[in-house]
C-alpha atoms as a PDB file:
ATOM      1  CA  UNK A   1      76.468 156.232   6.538  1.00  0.00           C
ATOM      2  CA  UNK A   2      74.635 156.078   3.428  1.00  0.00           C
ATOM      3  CA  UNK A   3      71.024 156.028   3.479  1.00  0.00           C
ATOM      4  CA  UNK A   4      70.432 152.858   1.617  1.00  0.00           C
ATOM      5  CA  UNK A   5      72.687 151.120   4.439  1.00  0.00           C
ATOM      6  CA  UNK A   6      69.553 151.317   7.296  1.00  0.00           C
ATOM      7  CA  UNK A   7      67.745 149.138   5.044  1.00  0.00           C
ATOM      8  CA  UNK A   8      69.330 146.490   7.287  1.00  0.00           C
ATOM      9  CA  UNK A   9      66.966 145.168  10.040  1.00  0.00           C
ATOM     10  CA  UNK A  10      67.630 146.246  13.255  1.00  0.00           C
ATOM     11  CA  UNK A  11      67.615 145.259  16.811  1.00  0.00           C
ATOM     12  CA  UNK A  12      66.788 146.889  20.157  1.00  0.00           C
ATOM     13  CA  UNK A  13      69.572 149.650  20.894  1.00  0.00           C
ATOM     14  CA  UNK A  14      69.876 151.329  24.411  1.00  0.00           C
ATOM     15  CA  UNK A  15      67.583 154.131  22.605  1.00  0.00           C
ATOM     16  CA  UNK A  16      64.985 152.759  20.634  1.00  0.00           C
ATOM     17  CA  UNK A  17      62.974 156.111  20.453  1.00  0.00           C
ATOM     18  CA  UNK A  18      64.959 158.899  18.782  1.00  0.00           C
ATOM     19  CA  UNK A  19      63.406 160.915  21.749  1.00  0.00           C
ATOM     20  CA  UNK A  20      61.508 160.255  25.243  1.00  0.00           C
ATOM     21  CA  UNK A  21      57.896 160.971  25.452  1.00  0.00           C
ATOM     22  CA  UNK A  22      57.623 164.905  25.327  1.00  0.00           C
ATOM     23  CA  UNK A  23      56.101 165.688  29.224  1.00  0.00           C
ATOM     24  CA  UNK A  24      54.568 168.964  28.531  1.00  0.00           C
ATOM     25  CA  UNK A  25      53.232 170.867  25.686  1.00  0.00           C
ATOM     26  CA  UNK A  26      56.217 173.139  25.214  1.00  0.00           C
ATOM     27  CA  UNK A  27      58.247 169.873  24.834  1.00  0.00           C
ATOM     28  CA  UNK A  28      55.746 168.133  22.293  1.00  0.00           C
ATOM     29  CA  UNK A  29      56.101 171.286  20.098  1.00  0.00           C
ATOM     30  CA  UNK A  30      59.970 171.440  20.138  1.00  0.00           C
ATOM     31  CA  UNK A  31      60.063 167.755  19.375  1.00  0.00           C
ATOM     32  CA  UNK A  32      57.838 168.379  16.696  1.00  0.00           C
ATOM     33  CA  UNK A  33      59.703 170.599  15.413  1.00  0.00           C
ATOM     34  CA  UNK A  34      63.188 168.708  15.837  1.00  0.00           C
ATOM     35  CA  UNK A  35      61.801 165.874  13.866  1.00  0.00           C
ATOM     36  CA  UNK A  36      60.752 168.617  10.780  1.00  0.00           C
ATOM     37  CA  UNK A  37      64.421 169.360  10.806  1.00  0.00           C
ATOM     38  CA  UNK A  38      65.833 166.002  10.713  1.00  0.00           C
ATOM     39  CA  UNK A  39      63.234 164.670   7.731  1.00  0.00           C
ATOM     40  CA  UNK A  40      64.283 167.727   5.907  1.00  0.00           C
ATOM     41  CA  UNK A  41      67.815 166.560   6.480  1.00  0.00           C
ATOM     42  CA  UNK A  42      67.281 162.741   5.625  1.00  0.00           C
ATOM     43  CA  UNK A  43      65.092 163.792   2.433  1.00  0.00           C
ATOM     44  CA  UNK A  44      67.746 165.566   1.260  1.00  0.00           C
ATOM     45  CA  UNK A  45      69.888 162.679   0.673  1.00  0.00           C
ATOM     46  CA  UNK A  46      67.785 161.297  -1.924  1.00  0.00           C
ATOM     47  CA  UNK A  47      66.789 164.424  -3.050  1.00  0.00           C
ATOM     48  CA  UNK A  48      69.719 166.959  -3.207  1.00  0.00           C
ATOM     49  CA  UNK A  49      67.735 169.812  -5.301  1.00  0.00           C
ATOM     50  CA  UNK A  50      64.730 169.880  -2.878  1.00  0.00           C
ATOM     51  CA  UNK A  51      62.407 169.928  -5.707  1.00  0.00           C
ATOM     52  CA  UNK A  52      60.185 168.571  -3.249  1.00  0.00           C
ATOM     53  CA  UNK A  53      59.586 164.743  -4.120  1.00  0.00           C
ATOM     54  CA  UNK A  54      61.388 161.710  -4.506  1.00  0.00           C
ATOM     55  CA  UNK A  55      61.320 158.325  -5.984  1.00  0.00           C
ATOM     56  CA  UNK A  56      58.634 155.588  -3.584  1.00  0.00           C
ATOM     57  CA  UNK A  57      61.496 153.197  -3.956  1.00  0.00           C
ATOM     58  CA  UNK A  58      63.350 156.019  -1.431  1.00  0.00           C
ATOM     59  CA  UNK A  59      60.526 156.366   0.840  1.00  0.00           C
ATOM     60  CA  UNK A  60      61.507 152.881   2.819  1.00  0.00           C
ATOM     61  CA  UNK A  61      65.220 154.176   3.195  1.00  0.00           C
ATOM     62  CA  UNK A  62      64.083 157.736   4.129  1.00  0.00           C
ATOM     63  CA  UNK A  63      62.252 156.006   7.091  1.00  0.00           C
ATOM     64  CA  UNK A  64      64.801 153.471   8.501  1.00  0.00           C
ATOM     65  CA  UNK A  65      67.378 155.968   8.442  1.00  0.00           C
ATOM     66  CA  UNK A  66      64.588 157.935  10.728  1.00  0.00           C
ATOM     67  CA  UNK A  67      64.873 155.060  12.832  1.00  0.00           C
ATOM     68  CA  UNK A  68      61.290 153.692  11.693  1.00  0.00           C
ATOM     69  CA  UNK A  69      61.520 150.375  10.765  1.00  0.00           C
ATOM     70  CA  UNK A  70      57.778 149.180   9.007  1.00  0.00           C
ATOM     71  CA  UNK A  71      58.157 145.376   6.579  1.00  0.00           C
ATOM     72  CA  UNK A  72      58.236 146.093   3.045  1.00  0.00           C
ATOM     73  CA  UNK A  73      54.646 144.886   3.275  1.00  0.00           C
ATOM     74  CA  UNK A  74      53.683 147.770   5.492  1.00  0.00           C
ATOM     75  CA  UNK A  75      55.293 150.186   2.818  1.00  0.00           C
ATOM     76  CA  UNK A  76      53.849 149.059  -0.351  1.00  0.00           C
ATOM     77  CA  UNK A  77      50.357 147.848   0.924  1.00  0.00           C
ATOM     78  CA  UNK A  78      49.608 150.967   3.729  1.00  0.00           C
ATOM     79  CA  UNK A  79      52.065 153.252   3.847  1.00  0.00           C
ATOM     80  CA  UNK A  80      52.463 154.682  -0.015  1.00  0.00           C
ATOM     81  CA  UNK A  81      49.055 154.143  -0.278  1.00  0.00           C
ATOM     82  CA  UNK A  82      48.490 157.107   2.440  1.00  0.00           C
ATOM     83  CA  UNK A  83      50.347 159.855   0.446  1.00  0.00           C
ATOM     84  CA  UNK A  84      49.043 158.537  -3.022  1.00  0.00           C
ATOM     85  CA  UNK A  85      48.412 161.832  -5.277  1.00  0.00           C
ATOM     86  CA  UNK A  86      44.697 161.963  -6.887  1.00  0.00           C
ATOM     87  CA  UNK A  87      46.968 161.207 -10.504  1.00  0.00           C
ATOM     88  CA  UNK A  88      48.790 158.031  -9.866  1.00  0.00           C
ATOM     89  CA  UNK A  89      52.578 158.802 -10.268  1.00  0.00           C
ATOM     90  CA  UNK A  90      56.314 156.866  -9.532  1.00  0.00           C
ATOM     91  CA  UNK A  91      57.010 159.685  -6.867  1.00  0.00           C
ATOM     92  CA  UNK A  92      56.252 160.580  -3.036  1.00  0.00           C
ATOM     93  CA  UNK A  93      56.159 164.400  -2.537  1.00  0.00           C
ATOM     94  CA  UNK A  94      57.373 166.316   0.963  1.00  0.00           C
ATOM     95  CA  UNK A  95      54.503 167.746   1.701  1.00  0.00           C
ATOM     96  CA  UNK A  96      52.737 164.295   1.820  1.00  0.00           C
ATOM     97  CA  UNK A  97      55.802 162.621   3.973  1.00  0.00           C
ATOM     98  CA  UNK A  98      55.986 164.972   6.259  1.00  0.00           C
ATOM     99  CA  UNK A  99      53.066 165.310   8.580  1.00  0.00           C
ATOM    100  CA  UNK A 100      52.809 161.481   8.227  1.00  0.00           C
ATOM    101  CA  UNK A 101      56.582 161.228   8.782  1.00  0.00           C
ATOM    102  CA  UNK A 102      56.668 163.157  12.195  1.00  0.00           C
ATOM    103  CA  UNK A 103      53.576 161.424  13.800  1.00  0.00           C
ATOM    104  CA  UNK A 104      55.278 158.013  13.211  1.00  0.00           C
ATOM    105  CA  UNK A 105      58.221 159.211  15.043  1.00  0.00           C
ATOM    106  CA  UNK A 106      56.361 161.081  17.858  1.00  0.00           C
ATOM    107  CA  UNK A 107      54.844 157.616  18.557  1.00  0.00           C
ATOM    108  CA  UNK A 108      57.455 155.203  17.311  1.00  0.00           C
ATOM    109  CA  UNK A 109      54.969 153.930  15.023  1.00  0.00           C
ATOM    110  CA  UNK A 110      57.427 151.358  13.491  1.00  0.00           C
ATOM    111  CA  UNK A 111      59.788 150.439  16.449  1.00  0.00           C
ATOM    112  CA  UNK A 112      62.751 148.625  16.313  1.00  0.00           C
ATOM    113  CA  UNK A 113      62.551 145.063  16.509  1.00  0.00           C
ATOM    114  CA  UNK A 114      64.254 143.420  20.204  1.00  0.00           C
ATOM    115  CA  UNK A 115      67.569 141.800  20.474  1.00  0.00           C
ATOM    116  CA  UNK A 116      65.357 138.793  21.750  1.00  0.00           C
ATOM    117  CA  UNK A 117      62.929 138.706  19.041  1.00  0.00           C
ATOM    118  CA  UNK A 118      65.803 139.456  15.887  1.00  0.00           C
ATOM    119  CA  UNK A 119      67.687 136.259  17.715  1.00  0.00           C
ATOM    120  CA  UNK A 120      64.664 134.505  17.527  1.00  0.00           C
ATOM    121  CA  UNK A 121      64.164 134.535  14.002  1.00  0.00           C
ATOM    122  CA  UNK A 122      67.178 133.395  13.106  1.00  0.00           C
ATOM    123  CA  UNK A 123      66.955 130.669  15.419  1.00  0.00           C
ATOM    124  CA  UNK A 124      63.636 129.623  13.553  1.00  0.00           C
ATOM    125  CA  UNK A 125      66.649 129.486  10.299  1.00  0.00           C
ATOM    126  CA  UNK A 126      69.080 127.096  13.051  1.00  0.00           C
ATOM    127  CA  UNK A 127      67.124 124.597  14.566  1.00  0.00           C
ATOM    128  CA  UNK A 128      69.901 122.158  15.215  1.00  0.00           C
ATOM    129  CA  UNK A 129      71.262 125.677  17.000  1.00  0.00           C
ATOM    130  CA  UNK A 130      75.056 125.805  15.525  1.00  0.00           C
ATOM    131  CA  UNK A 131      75.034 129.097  16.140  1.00  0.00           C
ATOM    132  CA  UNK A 132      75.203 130.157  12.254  1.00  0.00           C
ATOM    133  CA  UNK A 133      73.313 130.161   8.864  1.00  0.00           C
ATOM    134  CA  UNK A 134      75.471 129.294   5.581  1.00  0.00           C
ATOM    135  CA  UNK A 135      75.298 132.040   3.464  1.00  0.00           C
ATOM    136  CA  UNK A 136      74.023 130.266   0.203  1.00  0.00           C
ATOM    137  CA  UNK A 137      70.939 129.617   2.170  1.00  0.00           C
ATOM    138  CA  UNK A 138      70.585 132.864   3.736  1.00  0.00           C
ATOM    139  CA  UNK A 139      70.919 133.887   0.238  1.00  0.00           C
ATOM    140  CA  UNK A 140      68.265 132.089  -1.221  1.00  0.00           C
ATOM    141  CA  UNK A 141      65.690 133.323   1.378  1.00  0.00           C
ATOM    142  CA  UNK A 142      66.371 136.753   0.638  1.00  0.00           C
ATOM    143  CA  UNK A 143      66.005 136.762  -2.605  1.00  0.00           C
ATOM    144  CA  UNK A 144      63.304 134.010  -3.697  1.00  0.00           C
ATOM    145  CA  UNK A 145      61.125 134.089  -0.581  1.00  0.00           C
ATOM    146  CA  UNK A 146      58.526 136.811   0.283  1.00  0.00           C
ATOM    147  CA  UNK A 147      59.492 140.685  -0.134  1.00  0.00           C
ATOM    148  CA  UNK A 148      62.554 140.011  -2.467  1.00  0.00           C
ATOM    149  CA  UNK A 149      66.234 141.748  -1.604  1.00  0.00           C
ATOM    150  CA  UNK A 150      67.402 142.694  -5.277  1.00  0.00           C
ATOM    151  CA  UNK A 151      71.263 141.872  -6.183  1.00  0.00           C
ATOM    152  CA  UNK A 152      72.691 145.312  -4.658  1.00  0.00           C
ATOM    153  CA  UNK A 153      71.104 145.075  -1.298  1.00  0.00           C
ATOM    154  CA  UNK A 154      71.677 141.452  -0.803  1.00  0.00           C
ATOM    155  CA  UNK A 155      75.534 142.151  -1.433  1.00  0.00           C
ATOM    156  CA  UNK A 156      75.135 145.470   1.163  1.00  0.00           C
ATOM    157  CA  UNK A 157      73.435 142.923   3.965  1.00  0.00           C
ATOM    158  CA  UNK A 158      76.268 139.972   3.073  1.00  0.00           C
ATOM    159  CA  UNK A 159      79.599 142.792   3.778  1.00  0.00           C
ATOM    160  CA  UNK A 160      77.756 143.432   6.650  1.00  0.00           C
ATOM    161  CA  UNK A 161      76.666 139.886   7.922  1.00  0.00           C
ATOM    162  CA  UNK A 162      78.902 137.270   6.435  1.00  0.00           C
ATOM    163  CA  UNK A 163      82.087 135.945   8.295  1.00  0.00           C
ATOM    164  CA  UNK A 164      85.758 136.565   6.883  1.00  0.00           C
ATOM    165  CA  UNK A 165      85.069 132.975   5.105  1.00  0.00           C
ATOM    166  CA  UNK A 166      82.554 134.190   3.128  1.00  0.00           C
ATOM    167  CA  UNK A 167      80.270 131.009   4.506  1.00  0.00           C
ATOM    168  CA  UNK A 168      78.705 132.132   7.740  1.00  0.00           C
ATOM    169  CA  UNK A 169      76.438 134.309   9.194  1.00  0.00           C
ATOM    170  CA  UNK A 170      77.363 134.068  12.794  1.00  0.00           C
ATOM    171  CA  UNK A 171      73.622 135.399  13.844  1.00  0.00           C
ATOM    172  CA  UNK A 172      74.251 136.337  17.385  1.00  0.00           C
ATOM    173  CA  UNK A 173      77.372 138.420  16.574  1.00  0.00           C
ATOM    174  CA  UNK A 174      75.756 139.874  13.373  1.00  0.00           C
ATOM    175  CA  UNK A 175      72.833 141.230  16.008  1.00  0.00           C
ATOM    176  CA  UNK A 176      75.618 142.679  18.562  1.00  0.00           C
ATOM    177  CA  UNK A 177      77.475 144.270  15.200  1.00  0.00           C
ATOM    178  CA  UNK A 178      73.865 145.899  14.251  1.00  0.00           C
ATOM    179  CA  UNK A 179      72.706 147.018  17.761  1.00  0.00           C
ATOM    180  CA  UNK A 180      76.136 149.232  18.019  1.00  0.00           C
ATOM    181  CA  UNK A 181      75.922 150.428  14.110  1.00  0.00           C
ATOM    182  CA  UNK A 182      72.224 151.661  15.261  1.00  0.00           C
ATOM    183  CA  UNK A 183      73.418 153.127  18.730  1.00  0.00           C
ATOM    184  CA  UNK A 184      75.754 154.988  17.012  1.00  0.00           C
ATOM    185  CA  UNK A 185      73.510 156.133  14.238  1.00  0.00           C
ATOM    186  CA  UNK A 186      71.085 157.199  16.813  1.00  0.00           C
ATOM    187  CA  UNK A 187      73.279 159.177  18.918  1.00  0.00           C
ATOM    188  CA  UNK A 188      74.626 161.121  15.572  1.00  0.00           C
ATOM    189  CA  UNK A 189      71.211 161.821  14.291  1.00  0.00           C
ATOM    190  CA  UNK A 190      69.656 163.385  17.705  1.00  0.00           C
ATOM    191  CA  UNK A 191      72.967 164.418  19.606  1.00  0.00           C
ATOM    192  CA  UNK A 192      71.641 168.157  18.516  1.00  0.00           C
ATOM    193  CA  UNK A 193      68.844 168.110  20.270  1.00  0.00           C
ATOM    194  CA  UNK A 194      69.181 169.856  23.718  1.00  0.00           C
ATOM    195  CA  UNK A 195      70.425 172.640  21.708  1.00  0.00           C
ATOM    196  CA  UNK A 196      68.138 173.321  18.927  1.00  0.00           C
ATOM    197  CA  UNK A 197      66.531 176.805  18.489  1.00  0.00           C
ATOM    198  CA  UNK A 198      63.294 176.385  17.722  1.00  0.00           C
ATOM    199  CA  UNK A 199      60.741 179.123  16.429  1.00  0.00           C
ATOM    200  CA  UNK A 200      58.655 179.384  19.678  1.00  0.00           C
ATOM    201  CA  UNK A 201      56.641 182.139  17.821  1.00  0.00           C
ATOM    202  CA  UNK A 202      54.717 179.523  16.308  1.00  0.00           C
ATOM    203  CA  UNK A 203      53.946 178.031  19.749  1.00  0.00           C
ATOM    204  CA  UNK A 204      50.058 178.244  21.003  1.00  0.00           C
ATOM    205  CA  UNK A 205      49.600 177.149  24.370  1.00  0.00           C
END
């Protein structure tokens, strides 16, 4: 999956925690640990070289593909802000991301949003409840209201969400479609978990 594709909003999966609350200390520091490995792996989607920083357009995608989910408001207006450089620059670097990056995860900071609560937003959009929302309209609140989608994501979200008609978003089976997408995502991401080595030299009980 490409990174850009968990900009999508999400609903509640069976695991909505990429781990379970670490019970002892030994446990904290190998999730700790885990989670260093997988940023390292996600950053290096958007940055191949690992020259060590990245674009803060890349810093949302970086996180949902993390299974952290904050609103565009939460990224522009608090979290960029917290790994600002003392020189104002275009670019977020590792070292910043990551100690930030792996305490939002050990407390799933910026959880998933529920099945119940995705459904109810788009029942807010259908309140003669048809079970849809035309497409021209879901269109135009995407990309003229609030946090804008620009042209390339809005055409990722309407493969994803739009019936074969090209009309329709069928809500409630666009929600089942993105709870198994995220399932699966999750289970790829942390399915090397059990089995990671980690350097328990480092460990100080």
């Amino acid at each position: 999956m490409c990174i850009r594709d968990r900009r999508r909003v999400h609903g509640d999966s069976k695991i909505n925690k990429m781990l379970p609350p670490a019970k002892t200390k030994m446990e904290q520091f190998k999730q700790r640990e885990y989670y260093k490995k997988k940023i390292k792996e996600a950053w290096s989607i958007v940055d191949m070289a690992f020259v060590g920083k990245t674009s803060k357009k890349e810093i949302s995608y970086i996180m949902r593909y993390l299974n952290q989910f904050p609103s565009e408001a939460q990224v522009r207006s608090e979290i960029l802000k917290d790994m600002e450089e003392d020189e104002p620059t275009d670019d977020v670097t590792y070292t910043k991301f990551e100690p930030k990056m792996v305490e939002w995860l050990m407390n799933n900071t910026f959880k998933v949003a529920t099945h119940e609560e995705l459904l109810a937003a788009f029942r807010m959009l259908d309140p003669e409840n048809k079970g849809y929302i035309k497409e021209d309209e879901m269109k135009n609140l995407l990309m003229n209201c609030g946090i804008k989608f620009d042209e390339k994501i809005y055409e990722e979200f309407k493969k994803f969400a739009v019936d074969k008609t090209g009309q329709f978003i069928y809500y409630e089976e666009y929600c089942a479609k993105l709870i198994e997408e995220n399932d699966q995502h999750l289970y790829n991401l942390i399915k090397d978990y059990e089995t990671f080595k980690y350097p328990q030299q480092k460990l100080r009980i």
